[in-house]
C-alpha atoms as a PDB file:
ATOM      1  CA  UNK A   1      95.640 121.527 121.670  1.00  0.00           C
ATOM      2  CA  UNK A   2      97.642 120.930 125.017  1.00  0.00           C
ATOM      3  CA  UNK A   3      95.603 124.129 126.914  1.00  0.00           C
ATOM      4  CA  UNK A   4      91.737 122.179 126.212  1.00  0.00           C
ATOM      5  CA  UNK A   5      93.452 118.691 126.776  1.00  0.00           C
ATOM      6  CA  UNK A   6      95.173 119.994 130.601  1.00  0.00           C
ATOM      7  CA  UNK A   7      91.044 120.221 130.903  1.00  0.00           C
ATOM      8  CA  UNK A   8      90.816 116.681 130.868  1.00  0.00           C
ATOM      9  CA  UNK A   9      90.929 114.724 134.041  1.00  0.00           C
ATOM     10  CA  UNK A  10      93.953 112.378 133.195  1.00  0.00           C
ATOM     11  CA  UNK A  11      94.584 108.619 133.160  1.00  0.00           C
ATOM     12  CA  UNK A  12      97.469 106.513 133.696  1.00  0.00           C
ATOM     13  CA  UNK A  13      98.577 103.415 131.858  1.00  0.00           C
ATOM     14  CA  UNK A  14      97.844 100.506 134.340  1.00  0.00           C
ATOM     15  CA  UNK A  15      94.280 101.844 134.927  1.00  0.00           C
ATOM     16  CA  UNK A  16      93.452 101.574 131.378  1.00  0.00           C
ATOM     17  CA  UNK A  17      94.042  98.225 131.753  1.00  0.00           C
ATOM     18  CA  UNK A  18      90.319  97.745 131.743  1.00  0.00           C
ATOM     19  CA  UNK A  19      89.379  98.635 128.254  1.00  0.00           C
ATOM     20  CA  UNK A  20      92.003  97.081 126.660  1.00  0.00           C
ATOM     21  CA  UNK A  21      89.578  95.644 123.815  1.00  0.00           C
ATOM     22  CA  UNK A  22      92.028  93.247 122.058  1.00  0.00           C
ATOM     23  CA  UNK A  23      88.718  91.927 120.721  1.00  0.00           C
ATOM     24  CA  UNK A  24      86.494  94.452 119.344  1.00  0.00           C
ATOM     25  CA  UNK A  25      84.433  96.883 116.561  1.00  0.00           C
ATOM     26  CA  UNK A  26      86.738  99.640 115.778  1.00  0.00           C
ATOM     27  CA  UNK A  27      84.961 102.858 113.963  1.00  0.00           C
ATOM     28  CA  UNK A  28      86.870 105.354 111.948  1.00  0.00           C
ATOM     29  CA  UNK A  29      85.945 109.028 111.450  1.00  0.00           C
ATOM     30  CA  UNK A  30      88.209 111.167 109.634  1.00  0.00           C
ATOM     31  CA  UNK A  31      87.986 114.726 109.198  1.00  0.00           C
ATOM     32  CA  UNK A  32      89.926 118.154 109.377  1.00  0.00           C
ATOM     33  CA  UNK A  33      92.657 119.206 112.371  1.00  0.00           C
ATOM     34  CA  UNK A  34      90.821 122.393 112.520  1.00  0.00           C
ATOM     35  CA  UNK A  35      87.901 120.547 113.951  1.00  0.00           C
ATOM     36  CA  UNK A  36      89.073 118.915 116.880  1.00  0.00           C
ATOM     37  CA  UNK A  37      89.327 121.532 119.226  1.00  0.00           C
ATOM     38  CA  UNK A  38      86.089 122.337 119.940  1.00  0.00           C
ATOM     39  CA  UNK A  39      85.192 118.577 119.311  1.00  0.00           C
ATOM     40  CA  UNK A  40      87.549 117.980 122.823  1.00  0.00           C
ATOM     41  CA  UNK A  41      85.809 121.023 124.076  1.00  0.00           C
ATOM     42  CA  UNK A  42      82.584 119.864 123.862  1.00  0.00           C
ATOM     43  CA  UNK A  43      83.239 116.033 125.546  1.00  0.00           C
ATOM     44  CA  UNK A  44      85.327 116.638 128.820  1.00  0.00           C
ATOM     45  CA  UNK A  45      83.052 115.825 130.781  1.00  0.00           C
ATOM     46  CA  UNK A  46      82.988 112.235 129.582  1.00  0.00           C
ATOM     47  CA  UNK A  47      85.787 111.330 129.285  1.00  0.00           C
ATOM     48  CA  UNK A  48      89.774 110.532 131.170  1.00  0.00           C
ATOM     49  CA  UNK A  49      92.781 111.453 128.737  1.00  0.00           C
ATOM     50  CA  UNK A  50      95.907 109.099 128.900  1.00  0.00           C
ATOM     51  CA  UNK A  51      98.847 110.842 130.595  1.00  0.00           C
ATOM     52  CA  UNK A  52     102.386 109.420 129.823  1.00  0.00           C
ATOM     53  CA  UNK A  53     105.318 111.004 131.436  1.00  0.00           C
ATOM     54  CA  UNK A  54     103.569 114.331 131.895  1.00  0.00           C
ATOM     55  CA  UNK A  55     102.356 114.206 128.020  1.00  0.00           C
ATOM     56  CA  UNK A  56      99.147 114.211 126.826  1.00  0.00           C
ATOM     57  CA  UNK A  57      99.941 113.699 122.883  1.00  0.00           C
ATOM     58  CA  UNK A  58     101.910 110.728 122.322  1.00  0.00           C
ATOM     59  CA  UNK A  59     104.715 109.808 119.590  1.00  0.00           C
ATOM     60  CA  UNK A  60     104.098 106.804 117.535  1.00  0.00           C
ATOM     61  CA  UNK A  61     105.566 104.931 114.980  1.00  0.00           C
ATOM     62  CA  UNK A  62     104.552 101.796 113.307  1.00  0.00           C
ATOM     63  CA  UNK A  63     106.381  99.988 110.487  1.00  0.00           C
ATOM     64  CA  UNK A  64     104.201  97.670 108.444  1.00  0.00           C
ATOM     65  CA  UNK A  65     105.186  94.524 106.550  1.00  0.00           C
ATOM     66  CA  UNK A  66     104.097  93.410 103.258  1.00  0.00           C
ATOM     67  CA  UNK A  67     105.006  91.306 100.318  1.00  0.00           C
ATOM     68  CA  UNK A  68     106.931  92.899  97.141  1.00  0.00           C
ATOM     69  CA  UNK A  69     103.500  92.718  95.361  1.00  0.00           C
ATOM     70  CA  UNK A  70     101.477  94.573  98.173  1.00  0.00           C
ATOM     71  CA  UNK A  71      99.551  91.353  99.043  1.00  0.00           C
ATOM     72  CA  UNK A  72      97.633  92.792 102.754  1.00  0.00           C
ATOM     73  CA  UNK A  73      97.260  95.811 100.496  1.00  0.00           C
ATOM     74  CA  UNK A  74      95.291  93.931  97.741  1.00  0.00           C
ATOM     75  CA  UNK A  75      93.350  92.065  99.913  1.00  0.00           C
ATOM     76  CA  UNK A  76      91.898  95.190 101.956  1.00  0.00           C
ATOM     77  CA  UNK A  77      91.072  96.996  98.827  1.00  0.00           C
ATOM     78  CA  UNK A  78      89.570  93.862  97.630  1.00  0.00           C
ATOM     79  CA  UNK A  79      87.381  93.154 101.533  1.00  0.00           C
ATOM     80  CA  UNK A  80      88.326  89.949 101.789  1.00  0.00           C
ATOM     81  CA  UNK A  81      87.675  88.459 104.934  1.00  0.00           C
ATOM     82  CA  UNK A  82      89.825  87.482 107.700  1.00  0.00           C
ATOM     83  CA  UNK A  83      92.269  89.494 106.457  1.00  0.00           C
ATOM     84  CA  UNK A  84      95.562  90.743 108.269  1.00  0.00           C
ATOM     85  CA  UNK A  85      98.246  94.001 109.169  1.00  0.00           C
ATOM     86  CA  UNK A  86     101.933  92.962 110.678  1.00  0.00           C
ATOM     87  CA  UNK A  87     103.816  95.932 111.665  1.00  0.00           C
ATOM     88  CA  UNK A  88     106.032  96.883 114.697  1.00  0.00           C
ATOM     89  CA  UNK A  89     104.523  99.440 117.071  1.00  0.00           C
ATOM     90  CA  UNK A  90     106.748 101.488 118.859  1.00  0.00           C
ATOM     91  CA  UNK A  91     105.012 103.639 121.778  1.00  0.00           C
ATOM     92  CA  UNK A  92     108.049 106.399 121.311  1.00  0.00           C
ATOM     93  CA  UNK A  93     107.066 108.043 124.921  1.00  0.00           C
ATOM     94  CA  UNK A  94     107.321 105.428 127.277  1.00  0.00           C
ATOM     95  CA  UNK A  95     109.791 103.848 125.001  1.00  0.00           C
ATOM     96  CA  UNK A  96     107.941 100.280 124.512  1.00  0.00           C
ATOM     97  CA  UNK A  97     107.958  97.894 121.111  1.00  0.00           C
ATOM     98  CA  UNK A  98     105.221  95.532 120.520  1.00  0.00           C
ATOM     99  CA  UNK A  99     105.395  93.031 117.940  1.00  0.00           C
ATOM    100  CA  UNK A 100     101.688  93.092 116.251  1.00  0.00           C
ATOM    101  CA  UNK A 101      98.884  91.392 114.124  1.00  0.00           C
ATOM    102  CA  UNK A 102      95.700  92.475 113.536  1.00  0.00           C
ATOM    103  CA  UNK A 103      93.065  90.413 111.795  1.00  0.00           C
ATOM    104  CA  UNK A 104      89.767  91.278 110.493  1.00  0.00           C
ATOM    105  CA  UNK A 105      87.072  88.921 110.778  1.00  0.00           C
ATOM    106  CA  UNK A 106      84.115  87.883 108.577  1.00  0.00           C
ATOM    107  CA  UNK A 107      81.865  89.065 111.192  1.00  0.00           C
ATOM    108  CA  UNK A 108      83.897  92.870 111.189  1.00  0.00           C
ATOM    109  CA  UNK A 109      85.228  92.076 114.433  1.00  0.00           C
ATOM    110  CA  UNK A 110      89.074  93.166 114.838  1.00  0.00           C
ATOM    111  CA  UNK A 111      91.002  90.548 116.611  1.00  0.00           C
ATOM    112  CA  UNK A 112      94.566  91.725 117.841  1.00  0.00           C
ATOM    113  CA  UNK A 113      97.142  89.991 119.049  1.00  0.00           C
ATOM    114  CA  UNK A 114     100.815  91.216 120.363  1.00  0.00           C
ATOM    115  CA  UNK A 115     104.098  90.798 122.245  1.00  0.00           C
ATOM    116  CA  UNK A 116     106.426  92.847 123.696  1.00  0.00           C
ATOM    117  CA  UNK A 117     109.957  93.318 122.275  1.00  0.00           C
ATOM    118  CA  UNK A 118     112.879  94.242 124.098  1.00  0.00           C
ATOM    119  CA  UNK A 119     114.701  95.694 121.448  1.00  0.00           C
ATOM    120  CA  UNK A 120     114.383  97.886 118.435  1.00  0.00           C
ATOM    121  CA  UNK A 121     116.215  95.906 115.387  1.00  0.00           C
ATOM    122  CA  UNK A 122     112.216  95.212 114.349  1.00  0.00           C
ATOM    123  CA  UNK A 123     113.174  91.982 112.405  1.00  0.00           C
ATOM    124  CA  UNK A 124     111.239  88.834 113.443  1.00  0.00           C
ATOM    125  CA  UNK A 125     112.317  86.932 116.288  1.00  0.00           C
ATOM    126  CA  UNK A 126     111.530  82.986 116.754  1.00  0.00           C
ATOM    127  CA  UNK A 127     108.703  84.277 119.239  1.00  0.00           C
ATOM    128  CA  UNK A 128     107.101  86.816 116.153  1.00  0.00           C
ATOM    129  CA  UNK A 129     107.779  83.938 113.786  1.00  0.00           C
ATOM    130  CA  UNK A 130     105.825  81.818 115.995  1.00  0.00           C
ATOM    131  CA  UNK A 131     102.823  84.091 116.724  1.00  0.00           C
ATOM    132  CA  UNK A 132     102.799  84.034 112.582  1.00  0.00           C
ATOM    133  CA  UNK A 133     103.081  80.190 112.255  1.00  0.00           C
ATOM    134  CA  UNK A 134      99.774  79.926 114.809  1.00  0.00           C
ATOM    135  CA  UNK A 135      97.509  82.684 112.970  1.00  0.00           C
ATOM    136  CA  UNK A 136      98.428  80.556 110.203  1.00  0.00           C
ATOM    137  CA  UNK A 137      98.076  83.402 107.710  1.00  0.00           C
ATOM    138  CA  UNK A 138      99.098  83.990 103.776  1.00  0.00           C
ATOM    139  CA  UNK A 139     102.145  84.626 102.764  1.00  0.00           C
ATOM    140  CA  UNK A 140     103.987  85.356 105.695  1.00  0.00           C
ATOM    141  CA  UNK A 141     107.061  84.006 104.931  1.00  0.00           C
ATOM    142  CA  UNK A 142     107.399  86.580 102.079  1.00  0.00           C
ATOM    143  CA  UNK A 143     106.254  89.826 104.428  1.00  0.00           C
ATOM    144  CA  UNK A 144     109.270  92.579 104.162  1.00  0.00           C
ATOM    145  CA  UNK A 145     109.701  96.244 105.525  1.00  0.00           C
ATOM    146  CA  UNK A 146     107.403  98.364 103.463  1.00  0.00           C
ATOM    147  CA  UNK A 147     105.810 101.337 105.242  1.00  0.00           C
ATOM    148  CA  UNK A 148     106.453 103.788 108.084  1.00  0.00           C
ATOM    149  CA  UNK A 149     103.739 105.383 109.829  1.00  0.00           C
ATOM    150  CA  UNK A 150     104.031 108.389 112.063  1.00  0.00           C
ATOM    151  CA  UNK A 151     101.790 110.272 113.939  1.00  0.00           C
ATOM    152  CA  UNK A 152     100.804 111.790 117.821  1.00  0.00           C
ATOM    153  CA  UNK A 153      97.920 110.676 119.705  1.00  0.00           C
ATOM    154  CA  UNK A 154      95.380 111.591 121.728  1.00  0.00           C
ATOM    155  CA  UNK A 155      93.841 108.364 123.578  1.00  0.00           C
ATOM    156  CA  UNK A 156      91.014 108.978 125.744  1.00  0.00           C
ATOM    157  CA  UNK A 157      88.719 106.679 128.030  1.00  0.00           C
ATOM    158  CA  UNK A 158      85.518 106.834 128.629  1.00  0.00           C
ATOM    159  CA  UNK A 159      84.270 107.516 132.460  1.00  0.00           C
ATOM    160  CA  UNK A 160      81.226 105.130 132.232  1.00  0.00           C
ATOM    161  CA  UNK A 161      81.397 103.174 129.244  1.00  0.00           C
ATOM    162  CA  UNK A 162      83.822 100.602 128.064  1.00  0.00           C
ATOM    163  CA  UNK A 163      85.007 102.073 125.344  1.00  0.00           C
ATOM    164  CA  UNK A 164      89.002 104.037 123.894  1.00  0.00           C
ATOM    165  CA  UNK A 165      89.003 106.623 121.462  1.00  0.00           C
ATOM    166  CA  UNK A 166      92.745 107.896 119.706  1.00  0.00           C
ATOM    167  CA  UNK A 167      92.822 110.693 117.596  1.00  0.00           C
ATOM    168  CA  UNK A 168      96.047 110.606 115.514  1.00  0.00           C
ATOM    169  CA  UNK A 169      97.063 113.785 113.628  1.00  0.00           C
ATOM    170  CA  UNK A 170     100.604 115.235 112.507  1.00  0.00           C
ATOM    171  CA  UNK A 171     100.085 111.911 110.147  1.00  0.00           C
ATOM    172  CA  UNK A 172     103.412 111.234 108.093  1.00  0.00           C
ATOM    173  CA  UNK A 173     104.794 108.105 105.789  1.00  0.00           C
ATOM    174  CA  UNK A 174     107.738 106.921 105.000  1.00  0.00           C
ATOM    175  CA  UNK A 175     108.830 104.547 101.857  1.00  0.00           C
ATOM    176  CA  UNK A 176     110.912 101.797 103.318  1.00  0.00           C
ATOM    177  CA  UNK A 177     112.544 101.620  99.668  1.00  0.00           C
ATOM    178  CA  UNK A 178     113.748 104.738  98.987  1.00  0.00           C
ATOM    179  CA  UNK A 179     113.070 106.411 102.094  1.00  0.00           C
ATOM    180  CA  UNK A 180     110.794 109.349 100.656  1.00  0.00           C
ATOM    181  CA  UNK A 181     108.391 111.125 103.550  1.00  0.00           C
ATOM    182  CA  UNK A 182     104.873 112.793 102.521  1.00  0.00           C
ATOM    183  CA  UNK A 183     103.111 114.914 105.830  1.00  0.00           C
ATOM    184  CA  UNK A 184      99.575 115.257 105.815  1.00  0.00           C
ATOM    185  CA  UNK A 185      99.651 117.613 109.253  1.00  0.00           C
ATOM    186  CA  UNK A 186      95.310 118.526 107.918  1.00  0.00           C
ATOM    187  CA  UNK A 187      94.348 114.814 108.649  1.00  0.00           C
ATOM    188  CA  UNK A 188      92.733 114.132 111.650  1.00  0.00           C
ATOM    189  CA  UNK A 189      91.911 110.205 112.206  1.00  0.00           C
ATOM    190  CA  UNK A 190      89.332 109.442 115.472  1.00  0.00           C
ATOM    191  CA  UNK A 191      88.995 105.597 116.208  1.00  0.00           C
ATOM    192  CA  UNK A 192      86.048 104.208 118.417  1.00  0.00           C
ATOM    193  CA  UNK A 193      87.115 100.928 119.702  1.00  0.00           C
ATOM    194  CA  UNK A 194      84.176  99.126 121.814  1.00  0.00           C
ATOM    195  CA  UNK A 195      82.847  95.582 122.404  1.00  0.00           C
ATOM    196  CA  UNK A 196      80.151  96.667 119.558  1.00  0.00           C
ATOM    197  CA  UNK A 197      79.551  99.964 118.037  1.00  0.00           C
ATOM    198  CA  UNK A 198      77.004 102.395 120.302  1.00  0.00           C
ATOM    199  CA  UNK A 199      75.676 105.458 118.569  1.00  0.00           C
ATOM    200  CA  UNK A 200      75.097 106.327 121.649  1.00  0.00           C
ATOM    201  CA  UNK A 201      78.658 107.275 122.465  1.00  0.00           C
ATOM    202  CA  UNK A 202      79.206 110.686 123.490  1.00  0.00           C
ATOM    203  CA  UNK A 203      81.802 111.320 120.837  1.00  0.00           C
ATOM    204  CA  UNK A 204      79.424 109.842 118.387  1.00  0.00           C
ATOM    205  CA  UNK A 205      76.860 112.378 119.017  1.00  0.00           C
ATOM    206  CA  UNK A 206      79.324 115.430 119.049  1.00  0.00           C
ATOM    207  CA  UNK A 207      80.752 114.272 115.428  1.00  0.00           C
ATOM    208  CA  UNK A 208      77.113 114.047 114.153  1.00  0.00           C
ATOM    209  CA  UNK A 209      76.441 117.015 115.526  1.00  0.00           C
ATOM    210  CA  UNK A 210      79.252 118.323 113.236  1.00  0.00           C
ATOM    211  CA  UNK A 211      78.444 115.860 110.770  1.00  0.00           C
ATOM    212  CA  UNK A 212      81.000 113.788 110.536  1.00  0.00           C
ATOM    213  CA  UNK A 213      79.841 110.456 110.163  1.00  0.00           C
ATOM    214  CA  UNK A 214      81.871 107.057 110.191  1.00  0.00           C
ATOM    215  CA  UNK A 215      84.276 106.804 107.296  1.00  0.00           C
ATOM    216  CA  UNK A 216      86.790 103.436 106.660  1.00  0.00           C
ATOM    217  CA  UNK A 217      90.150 104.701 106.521  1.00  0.00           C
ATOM    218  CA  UNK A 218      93.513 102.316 107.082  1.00  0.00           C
ATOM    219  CA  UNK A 219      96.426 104.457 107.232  1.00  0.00           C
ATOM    220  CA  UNK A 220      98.626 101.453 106.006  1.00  0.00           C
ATOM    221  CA  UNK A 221      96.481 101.716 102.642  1.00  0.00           C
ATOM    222  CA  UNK A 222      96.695 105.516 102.550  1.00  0.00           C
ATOM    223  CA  UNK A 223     100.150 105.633 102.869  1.00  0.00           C
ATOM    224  CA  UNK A 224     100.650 102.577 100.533  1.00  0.00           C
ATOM    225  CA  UNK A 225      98.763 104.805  97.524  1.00  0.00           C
ATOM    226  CA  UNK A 226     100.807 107.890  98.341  1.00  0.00           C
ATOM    227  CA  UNK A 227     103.597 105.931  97.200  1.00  0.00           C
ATOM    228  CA  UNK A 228     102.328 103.449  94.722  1.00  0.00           C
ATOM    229  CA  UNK A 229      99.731 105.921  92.862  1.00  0.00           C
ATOM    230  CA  UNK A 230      99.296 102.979  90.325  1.00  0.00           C
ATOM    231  CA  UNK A 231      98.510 100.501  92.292  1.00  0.00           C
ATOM    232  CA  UNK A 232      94.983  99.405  92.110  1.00  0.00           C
ATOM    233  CA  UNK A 233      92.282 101.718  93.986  1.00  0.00           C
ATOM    234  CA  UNK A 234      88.520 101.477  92.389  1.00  0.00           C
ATOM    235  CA  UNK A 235      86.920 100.731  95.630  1.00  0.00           C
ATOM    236  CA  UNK A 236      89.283 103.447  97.435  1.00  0.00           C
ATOM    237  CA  UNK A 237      87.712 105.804  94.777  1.00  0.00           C
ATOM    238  CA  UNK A 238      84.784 108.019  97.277  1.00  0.00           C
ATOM    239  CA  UNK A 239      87.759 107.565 100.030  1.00  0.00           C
ATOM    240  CA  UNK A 240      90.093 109.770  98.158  1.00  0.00           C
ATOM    241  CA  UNK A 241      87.685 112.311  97.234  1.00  0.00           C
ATOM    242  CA  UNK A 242      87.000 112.730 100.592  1.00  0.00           C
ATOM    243  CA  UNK A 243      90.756 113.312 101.663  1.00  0.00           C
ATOM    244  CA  UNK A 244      91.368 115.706  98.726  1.00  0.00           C
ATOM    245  CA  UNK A 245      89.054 117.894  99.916  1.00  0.00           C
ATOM    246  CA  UNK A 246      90.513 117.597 103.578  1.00  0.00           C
ATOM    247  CA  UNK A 247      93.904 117.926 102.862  1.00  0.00           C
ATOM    248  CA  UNK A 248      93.581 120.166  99.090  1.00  0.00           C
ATOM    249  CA  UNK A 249      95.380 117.791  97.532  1.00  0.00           C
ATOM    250  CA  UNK A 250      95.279 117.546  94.160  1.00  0.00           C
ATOM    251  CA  UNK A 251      97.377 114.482  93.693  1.00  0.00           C
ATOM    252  CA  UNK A 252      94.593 112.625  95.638  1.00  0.00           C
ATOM    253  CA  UNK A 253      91.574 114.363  93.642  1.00  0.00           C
ATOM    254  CA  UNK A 254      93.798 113.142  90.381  1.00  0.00           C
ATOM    255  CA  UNK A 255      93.890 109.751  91.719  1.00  0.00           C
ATOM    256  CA  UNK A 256      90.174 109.417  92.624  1.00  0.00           C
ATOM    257  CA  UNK A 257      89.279 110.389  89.201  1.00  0.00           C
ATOM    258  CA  UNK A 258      91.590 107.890  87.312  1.00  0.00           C
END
């Protein structure tokens, strides 16, 4: 992966400071590892990849917050709207923490909003308690430590468009309870994020080209099934099938046909 990304012309932080997109459509594609190499082969030309310290595939983790009964989970399998994700972000590379809450709109907009931490203890401070108290959301007095999420990621910029695209993979979770791990190194997980979705995005047209086609995943909800296969998952049902046959995993074929 590093020998077609050194292909890319490369991108620093601060100038990415342009297509930030805090407010914006984000489109999912998921599909298998073994694809993206000649995916990135075929779209250098269009597009910057972010350099950090000399790497081109960052470490991230994420820790997510919930409530004992899996309330953000529920309501994403259920699509309510104006629903929301806490977690922690920690940008491992370049070593920063950002305090984080996404919400998703009625109009399927994705509205983030964030501060920096200066340390990693990743409990709430008075200035994350207050970012909750002005969202005014659910049940955040109950949230908790429930999920670790790590992966590495590819983030690239477009040279004429405003618009990111991260591709996670090496895509591991970790039970905040009893601290089990489950890898799913197959998984490969492209996000558009633009002001509104283009099909005419160059990376659009190369997936369809290999037909992949857009495809709702939240890791947060994958990794919450891994752990809690009987939790409820109906409308998660055509999702799993799809990662079983990614990833040959049976427990997820199992699960889509309960």
């Amino acid at each position: 992966m590093n020998d077609i990304l050194s292909n890319f012309s490369p991108i620093n932080l601060s100038e990415m400071d342009s297509v930030r997109l805090l407010n914006r459509q984000d489109t999912k594609f998921v599909f298998s590892v073994e694809q993206l190499p000649t995916i990135l082969d075929k779209i250098i030309d269009s597009y910057y990849v972010l350099e950090v310290n000399g790497n081109r595939i960052s470490n991230y983790a994420s820790l997510y917050y919930d409530t004992i009964d899996l309330y953000t989970y529920i309501e994403h399998h259920n699509k309510r709207a104006n629903r929301f994700k806490v977690r922690y972000r920690h940008y491992i590379d370049s070593d920063l923490l950002f305090f984080e809450v996404k919400v998703k709109s009625n109009k399927n907009r994705t509205v983030k909003k964030r501060i920096q931490q200066d340390n990693t203890t990743f409990k709430f401070n008075e200035e994350a308690k207050n970012l909750l108290n002005n969202l005014a959301l659910s049940k955040v007095n109950e949230l908790v430590p429930t999920l670790w999420v790590y992966y590495k990621r590819i983030t690239l910029v477009h040279k004429y468009l405003k618009e990111r695209v991260t591709i996670d993979i090496n895509l591991s979770f970790k039970n905040c309870i009893n601290g089990e791990i489950i890898n799913y190194p197959e998984l490969a997980i492209l996000e558009l994020k633009q002001e509104r979705f283009k099909r005419s995005s160059t990376v659009v047209k190369e997936l369809k080209h290999s037909k992949i086609y857009p495809f709702k995943l939240s890791k947060y909800c994958l990794g919450t099934l891994s752990f809690n296969p009987q939790i409820k998952h109906n409308n998660f049902k055509k999702k799993l099938f799809k990662i079983a046959k990614i990833t040959q995993n049976e427990f997820y074929r199992t699960m889509a046909s309960s």
